[in-house]
PDB file of N, CA and C in Angstrom:
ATOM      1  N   UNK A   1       0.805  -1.187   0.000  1.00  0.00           N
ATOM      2  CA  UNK A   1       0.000   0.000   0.000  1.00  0.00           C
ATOM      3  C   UNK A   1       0.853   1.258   0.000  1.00  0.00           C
ATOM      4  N   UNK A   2       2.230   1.396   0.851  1.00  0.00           N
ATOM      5  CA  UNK A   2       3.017   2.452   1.082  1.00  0.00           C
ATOM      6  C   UNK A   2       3.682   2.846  -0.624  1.00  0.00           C
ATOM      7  N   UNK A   3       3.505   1.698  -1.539  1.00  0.00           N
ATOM      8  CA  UNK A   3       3.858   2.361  -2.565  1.00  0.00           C
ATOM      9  C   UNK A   3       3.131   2.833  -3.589  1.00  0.00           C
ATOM     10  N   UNK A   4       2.169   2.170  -3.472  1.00  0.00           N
ATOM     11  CA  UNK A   4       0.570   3.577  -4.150  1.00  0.00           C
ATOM     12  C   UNK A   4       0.325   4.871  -3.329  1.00  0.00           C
ATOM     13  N   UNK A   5       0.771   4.836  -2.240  1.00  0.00           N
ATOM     14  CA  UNK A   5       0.525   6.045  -1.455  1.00  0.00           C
ATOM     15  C   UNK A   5       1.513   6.947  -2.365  1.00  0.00           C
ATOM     16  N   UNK A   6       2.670   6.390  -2.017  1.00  0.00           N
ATOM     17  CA  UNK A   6       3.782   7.484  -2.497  1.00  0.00           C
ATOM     18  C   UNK A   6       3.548   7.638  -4.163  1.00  0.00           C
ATOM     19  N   UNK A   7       2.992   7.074  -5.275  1.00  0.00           N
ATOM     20  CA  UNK A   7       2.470   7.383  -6.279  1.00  0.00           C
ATOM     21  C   UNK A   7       1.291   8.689  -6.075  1.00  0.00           C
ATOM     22  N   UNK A   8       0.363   8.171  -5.446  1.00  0.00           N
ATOM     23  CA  UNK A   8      -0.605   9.415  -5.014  1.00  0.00           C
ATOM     24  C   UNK A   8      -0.027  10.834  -4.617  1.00  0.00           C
ATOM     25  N   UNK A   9       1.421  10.783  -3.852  1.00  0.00           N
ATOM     26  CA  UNK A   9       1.530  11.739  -3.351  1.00  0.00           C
ATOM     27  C   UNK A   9       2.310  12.382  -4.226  1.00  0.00           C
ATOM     28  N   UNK A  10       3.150  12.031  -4.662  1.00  0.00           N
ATOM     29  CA  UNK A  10       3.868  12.849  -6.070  1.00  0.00           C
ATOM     30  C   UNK A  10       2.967  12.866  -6.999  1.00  0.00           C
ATOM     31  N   UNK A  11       1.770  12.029  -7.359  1.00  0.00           N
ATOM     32  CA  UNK A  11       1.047  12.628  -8.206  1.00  0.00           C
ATOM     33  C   UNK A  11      -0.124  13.894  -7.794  1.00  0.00           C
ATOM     34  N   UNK A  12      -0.380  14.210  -6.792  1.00  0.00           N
ATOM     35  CA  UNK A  12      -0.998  14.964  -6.236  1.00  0.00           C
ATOM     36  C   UNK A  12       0.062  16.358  -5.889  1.00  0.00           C
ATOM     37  N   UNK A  13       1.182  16.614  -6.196  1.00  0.00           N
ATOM     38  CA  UNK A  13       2.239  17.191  -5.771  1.00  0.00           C
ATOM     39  C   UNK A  13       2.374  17.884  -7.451  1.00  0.00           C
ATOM     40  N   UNK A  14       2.413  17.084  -8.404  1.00  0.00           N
ATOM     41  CA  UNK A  14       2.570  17.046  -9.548  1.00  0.00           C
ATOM     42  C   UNK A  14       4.164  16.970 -10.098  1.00  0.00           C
ATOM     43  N   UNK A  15       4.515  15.977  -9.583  1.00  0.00           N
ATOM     44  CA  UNK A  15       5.552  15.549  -9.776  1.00  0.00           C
ATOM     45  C   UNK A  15       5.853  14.176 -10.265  1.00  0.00           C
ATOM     46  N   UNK A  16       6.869  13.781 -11.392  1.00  0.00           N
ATOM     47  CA  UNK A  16       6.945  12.783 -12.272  1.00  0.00           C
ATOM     48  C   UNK A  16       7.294  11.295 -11.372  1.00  0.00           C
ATOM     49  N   UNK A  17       6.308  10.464 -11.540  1.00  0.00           N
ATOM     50  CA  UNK A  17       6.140   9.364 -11.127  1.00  0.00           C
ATOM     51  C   UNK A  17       7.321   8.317 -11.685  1.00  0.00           C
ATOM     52  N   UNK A  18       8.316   7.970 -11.085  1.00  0.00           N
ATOM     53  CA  UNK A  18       9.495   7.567 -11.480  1.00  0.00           C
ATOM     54  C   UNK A  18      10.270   6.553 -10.320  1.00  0.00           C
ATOM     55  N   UNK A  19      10.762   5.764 -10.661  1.00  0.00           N
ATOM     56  CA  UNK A  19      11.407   4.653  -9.679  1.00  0.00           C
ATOM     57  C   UNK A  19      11.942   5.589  -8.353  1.00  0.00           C
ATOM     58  N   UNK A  20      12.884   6.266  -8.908  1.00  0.00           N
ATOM     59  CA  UNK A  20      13.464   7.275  -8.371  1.00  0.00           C
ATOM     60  C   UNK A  20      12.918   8.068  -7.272  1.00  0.00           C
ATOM     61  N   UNK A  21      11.859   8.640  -8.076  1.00  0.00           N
ATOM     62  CA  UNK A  21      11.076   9.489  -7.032  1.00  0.00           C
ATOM     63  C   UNK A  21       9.977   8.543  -5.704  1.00  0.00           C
ATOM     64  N   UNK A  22       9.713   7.682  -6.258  1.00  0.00           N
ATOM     65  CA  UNK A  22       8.914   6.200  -5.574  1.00  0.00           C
ATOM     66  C   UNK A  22       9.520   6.449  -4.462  1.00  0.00           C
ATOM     67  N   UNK A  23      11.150   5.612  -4.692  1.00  0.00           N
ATOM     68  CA  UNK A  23      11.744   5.262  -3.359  1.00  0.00           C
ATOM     69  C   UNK A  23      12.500   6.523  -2.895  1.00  0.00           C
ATOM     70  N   UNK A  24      11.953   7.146  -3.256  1.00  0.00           N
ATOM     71  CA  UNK A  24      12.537   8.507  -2.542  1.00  0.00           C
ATOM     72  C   UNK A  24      11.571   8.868  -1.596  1.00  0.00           C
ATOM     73  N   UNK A  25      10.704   8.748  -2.001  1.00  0.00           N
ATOM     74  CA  UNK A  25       9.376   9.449  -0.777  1.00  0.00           C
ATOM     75  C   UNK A  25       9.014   7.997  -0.160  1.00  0.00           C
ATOM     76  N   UNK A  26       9.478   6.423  -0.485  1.00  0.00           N
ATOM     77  CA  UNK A  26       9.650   5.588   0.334  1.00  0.00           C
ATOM     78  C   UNK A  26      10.727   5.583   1.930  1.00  0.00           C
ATOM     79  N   UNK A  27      11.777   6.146   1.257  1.00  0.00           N
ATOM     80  CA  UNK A  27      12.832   6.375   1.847  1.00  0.00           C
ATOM     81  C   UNK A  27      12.449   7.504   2.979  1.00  0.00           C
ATOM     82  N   UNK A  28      12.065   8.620   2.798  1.00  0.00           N
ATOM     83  CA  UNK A  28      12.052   9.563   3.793  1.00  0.00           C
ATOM     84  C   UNK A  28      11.031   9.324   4.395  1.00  0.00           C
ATOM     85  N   UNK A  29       9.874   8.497   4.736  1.00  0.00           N
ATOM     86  CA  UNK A  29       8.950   8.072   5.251  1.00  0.00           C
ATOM     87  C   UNK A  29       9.471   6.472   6.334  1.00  0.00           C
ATOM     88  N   UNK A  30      10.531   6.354   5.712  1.00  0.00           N
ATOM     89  CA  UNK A  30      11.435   5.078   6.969  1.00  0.00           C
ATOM     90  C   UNK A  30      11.193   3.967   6.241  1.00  0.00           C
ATOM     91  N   UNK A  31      10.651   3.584   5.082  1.00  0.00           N
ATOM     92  CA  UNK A  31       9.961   2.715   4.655  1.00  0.00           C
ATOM     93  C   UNK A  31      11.621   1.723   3.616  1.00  0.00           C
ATOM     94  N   UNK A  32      11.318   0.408   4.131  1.00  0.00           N
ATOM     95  CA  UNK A  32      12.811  -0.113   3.814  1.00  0.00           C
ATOM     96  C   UNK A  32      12.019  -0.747   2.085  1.00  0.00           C
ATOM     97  N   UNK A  33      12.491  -0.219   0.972  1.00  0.00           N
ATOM     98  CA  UNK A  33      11.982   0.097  -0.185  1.00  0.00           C
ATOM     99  C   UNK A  33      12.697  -0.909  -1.084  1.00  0.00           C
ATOM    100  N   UNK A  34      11.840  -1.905  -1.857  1.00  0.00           N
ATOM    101  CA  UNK A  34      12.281  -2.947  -2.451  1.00  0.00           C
ATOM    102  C   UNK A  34      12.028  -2.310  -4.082  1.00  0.00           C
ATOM    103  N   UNK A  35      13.358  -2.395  -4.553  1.00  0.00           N
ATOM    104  CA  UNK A  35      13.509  -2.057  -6.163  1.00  0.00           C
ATOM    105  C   UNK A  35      12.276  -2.256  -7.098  1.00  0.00           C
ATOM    106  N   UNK A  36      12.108  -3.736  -7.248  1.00  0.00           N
ATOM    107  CA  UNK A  36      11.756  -4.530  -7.570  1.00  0.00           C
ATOM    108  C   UNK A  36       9.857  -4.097  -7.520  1.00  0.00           C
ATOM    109  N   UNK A  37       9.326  -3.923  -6.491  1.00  0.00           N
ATOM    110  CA  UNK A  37       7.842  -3.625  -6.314  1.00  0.00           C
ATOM    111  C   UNK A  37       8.280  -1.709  -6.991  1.00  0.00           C
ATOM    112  N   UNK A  38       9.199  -1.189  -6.504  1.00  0.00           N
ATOM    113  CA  UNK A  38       9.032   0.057  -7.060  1.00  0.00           C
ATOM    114  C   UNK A  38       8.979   0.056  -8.645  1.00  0.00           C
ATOM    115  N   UNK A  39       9.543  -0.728  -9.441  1.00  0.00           N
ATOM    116  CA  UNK A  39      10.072  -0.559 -10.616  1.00  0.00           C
ATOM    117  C   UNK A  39       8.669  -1.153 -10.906  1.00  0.00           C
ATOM    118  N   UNK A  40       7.561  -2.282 -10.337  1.00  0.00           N
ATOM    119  CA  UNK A  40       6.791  -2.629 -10.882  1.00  0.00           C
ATOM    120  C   UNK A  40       5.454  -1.578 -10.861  1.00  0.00           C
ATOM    121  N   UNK A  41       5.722  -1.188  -9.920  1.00  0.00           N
ATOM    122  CA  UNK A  41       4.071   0.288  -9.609  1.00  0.00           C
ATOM    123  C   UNK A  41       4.870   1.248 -10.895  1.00  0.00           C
ATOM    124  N   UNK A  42       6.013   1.539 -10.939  1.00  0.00           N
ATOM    125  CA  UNK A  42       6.002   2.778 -11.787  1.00  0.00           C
ATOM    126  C   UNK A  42       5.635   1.751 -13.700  1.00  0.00           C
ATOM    127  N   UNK A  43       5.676   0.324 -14.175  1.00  0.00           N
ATOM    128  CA  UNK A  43       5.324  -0.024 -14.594  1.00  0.00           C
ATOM    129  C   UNK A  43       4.082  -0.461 -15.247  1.00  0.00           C
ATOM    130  N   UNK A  44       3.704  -0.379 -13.754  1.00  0.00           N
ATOM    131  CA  UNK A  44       1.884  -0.477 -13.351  1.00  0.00           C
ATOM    132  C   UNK A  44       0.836   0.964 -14.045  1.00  0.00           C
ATOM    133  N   UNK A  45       1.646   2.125 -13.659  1.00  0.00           N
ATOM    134  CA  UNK A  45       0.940   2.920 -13.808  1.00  0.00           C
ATOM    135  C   UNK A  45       1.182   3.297 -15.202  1.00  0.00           C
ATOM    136  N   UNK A  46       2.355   3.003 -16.093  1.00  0.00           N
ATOM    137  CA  UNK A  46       2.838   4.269 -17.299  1.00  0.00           C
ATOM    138  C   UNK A  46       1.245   3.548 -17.996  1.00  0.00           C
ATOM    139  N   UNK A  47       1.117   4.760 -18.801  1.00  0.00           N
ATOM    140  CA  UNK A  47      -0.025   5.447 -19.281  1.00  0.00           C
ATOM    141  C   UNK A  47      -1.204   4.935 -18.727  1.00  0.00           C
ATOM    142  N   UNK A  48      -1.638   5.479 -17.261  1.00  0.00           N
ATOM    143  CA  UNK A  48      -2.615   5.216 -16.317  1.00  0.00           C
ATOM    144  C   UNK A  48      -2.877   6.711 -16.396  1.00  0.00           C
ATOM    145  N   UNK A  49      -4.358   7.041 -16.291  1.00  0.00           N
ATOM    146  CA  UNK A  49      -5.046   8.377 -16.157  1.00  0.00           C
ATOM    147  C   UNK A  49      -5.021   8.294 -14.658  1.00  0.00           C
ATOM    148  N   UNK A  50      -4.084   8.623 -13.858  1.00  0.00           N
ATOM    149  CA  UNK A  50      -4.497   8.628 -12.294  1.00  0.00           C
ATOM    150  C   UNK A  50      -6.071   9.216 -11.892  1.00  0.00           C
ATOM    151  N   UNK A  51      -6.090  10.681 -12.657  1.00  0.00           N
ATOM    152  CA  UNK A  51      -7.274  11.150 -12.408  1.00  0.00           C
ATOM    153  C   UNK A  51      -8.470  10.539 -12.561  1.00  0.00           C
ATOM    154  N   UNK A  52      -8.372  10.017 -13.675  1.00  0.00           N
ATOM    155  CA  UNK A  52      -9.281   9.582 -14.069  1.00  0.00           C
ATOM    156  C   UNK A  52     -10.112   8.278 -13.228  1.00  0.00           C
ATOM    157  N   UNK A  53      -8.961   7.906 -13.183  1.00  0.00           N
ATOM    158  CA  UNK A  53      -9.050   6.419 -11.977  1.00  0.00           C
ATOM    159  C   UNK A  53      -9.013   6.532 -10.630  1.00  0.00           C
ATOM    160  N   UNK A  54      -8.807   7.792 -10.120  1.00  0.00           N
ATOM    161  CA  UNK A  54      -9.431   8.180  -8.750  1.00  0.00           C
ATOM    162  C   UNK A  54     -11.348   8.596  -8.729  1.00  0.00           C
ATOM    163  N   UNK A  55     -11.478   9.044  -9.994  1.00  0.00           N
ATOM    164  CA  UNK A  55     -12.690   9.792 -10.052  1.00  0.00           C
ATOM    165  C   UNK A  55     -13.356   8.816 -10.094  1.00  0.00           C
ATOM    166  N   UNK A  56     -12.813   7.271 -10.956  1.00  0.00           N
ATOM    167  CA  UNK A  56     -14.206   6.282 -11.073  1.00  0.00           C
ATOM    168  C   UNK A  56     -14.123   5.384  -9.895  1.00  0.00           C
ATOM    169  N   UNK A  57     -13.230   5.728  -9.178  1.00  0.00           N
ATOM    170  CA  UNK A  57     -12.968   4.442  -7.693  1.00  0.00           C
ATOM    171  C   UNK A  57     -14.108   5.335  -6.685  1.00  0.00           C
ATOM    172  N   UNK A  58     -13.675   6.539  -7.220  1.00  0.00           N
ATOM    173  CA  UNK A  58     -14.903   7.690  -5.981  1.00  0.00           C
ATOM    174  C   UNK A  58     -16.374   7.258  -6.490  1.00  0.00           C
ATOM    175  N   UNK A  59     -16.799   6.778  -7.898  1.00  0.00           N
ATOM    176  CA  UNK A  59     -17.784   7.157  -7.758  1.00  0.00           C
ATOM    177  C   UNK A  59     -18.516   5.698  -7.197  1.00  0.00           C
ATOM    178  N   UNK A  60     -17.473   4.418  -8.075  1.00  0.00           N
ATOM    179  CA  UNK A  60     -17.728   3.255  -7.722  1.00  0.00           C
ATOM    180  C   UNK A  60     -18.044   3.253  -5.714  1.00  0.00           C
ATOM    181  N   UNK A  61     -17.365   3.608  -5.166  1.00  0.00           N
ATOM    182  CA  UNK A  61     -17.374   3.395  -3.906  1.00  0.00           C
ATOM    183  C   UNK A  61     -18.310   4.403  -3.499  1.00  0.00           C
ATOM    184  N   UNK A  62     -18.843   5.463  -3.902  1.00  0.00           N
ATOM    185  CA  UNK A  62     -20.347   5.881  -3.211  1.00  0.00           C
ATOM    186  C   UNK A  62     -21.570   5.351  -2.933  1.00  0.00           C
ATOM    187  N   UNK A  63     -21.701   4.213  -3.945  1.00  0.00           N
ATOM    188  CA  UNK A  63     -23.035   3.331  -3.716  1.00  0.00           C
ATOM    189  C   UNK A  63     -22.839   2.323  -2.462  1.00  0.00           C
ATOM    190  N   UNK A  64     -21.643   2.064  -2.192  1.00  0.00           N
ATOM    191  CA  UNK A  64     -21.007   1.021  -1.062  1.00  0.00           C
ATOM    192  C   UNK A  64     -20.954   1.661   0.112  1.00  0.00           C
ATOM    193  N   UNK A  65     -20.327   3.259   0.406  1.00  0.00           N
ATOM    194  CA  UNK A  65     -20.761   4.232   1.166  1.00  0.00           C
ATOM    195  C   UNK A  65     -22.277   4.132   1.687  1.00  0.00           C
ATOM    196  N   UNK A  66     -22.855   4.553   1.014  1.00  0.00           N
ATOM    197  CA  UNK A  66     -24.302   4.685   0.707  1.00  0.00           C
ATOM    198  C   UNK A  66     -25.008   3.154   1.185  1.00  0.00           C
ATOM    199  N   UNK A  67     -24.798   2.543   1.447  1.00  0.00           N
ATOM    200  CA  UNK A  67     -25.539   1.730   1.755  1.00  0.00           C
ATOM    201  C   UNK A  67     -25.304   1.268   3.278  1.00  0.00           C
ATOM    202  N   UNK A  68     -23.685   1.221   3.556  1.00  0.00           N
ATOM    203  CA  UNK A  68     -23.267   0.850   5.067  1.00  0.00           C
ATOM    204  C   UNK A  68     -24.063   1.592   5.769  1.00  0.00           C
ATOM    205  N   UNK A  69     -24.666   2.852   6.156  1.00  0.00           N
ATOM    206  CA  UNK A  69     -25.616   2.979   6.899  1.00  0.00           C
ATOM    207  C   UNK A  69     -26.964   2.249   7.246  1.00  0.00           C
ATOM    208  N   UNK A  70     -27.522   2.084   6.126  1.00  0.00           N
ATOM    209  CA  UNK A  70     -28.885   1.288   5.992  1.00  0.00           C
ATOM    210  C   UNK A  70     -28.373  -0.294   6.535  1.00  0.00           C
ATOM    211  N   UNK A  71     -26.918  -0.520   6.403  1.00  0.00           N
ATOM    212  CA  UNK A  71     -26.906  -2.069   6.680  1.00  0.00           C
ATOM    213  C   UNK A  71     -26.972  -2.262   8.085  1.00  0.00           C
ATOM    214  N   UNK A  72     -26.091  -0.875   8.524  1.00  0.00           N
ATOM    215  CA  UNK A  72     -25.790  -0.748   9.982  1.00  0.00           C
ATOM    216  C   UNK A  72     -27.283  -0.771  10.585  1.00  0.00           C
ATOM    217  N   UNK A  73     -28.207   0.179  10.282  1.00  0.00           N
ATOM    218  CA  UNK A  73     -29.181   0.322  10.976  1.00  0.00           C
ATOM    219  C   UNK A  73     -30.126  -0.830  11.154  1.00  0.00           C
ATOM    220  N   UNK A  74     -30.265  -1.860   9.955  1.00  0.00           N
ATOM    221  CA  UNK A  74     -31.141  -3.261   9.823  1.00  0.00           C
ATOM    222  C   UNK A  74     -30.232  -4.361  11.407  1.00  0.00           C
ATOM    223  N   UNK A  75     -28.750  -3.707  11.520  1.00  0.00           N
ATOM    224  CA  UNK A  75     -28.409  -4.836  12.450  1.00  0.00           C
ATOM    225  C   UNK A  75     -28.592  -4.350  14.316  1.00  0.00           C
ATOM    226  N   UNK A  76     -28.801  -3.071  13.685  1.00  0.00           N
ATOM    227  CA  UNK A  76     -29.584  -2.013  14.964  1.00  0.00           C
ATOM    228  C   UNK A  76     -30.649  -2.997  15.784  1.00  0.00           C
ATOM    229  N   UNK A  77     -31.551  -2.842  14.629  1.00  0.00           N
ATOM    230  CA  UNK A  77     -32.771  -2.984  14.615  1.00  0.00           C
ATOM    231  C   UNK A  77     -33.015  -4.927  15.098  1.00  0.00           C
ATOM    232  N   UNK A  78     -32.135  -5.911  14.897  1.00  0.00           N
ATOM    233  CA  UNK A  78     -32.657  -6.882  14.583  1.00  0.00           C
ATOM    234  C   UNK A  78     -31.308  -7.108  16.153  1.00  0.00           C
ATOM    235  N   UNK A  79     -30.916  -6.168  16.468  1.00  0.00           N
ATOM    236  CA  UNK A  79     -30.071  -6.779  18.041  1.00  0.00           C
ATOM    237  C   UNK A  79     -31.072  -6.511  19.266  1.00  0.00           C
ATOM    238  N   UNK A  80     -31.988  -5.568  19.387  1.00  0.00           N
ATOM    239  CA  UNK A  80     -33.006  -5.617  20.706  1.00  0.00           C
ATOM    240  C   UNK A  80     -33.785  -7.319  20.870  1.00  0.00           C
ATOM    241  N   UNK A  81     -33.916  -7.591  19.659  1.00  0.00           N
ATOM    242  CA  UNK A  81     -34.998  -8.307  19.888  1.00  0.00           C
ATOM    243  C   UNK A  81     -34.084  -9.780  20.021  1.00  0.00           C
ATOM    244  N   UNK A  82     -32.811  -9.826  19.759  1.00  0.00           N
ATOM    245  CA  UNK A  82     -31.857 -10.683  20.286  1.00  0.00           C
ATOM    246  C   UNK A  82     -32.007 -11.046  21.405  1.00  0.00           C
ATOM    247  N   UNK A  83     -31.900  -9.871  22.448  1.00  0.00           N
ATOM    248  CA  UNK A  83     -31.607  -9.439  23.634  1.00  0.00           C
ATOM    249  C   UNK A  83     -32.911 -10.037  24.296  1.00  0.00           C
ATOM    250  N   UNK A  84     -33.647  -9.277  23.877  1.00  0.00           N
ATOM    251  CA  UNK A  84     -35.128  -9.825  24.372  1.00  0.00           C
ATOM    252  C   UNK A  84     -35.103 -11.233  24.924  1.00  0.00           C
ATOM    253  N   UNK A  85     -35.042 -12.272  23.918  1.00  0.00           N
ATOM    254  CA  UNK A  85     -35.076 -13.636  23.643  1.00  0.00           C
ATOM    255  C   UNK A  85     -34.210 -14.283  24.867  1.00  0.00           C
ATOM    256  N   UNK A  86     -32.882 -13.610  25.069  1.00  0.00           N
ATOM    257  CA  UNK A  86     -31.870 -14.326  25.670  1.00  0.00           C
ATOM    258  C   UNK A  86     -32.481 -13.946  27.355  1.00  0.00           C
ATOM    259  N   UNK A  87     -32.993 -12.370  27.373  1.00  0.00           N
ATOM    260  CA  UNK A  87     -33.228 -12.194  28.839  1.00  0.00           C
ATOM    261  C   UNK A  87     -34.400 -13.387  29.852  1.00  0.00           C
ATOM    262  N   UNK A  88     -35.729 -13.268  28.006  1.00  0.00           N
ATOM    263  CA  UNK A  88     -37.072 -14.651  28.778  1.00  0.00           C
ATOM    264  C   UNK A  88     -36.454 -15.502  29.235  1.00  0.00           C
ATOM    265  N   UNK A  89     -35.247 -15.992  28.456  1.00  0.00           N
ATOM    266  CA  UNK A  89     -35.177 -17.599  28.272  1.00  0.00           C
ATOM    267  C   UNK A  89     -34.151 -17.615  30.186  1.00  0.00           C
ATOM    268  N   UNK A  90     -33.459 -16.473  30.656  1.00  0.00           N
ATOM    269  CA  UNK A  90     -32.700 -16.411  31.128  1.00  0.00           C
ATOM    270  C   UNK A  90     -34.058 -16.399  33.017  1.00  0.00           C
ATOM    271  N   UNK A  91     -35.464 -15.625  32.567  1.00  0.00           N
ATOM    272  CA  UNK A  91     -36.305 -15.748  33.605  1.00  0.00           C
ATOM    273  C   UNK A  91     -36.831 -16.896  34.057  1.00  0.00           C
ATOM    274  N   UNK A  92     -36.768 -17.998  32.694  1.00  0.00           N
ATOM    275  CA  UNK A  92     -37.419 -18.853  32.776  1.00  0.00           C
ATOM    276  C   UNK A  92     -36.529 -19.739  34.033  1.00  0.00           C
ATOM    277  N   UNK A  93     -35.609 -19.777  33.498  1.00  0.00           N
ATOM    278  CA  UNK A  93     -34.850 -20.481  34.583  1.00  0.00           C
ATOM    279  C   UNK A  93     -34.796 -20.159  35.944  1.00  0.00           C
ATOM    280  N   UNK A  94     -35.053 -18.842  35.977  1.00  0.00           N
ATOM    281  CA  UNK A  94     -34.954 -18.538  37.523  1.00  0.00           C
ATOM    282  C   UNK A  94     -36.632 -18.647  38.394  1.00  0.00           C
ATOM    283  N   UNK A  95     -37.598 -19.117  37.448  1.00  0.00           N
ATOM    284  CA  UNK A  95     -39.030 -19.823  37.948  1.00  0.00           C
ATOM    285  C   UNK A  95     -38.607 -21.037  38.430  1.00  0.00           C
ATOM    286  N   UNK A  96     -38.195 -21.691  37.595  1.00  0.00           N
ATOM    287  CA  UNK A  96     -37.804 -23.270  38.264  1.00  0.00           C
ATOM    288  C   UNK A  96     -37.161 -23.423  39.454  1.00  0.00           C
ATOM    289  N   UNK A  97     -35.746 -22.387  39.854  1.00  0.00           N
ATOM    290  CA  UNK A  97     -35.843 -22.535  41.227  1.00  0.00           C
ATOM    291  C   UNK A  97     -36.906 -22.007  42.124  1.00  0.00           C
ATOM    292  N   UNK A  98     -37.883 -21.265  42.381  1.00  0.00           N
ATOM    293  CA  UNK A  98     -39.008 -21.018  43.054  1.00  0.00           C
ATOM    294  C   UNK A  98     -39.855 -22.018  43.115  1.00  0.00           C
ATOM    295  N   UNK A  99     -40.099 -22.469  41.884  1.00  0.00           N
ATOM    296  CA  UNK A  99     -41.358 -23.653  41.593  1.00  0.00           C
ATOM    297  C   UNK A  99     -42.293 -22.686  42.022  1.00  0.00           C
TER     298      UNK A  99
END
């Protein structure tokens, strides 16, 4: 991941995406920087629209956004009545010692 970051960040900087520059902003970040994965991201990307491919990951991931609420709230909704269940079952037992 630390070496798409450092792509992002020289490309957001506007500065030329290059082995060089990779493990350079690998390097000053402490990051112990393997040739080999650098030489392959700057491979990875030549003629990649970064922009372009940030804009469709944003839009792809809004509907996924967009929904974790509604998922969250269905598991809201379906934990009271969990609770419920476990507390009866938990009274019932304590009738039997009374009788």
């Amino acid at each position: 991941m630390e070496y798409i970051y450092a792509a992002l960040l020289l490309f957001k900087a506007g500065k030329d995406i290059s082995e060089e520059t990779v493990t350079a902003v690998l390097q000053a970040a402490g990051v112990e920087v393997s040739d080999a994965r650098a030489k392959a991201l700057v491979a990875a990307l030549d003629g990649v629209d970064i922009e372009e491919a940030m804009a469709t990951a944003a839009v792809a991931a809004a509907p996924a956004a967009a929904a974790a609420p509604a998922a969250a709230a269905a598991v809201e909704e379906e934990a009271p009545e969990e609770e419920d269940k476990s507390e009866e079952s938990g009274m019932a037992g304590l009738g039997a010692l009374f009788g």
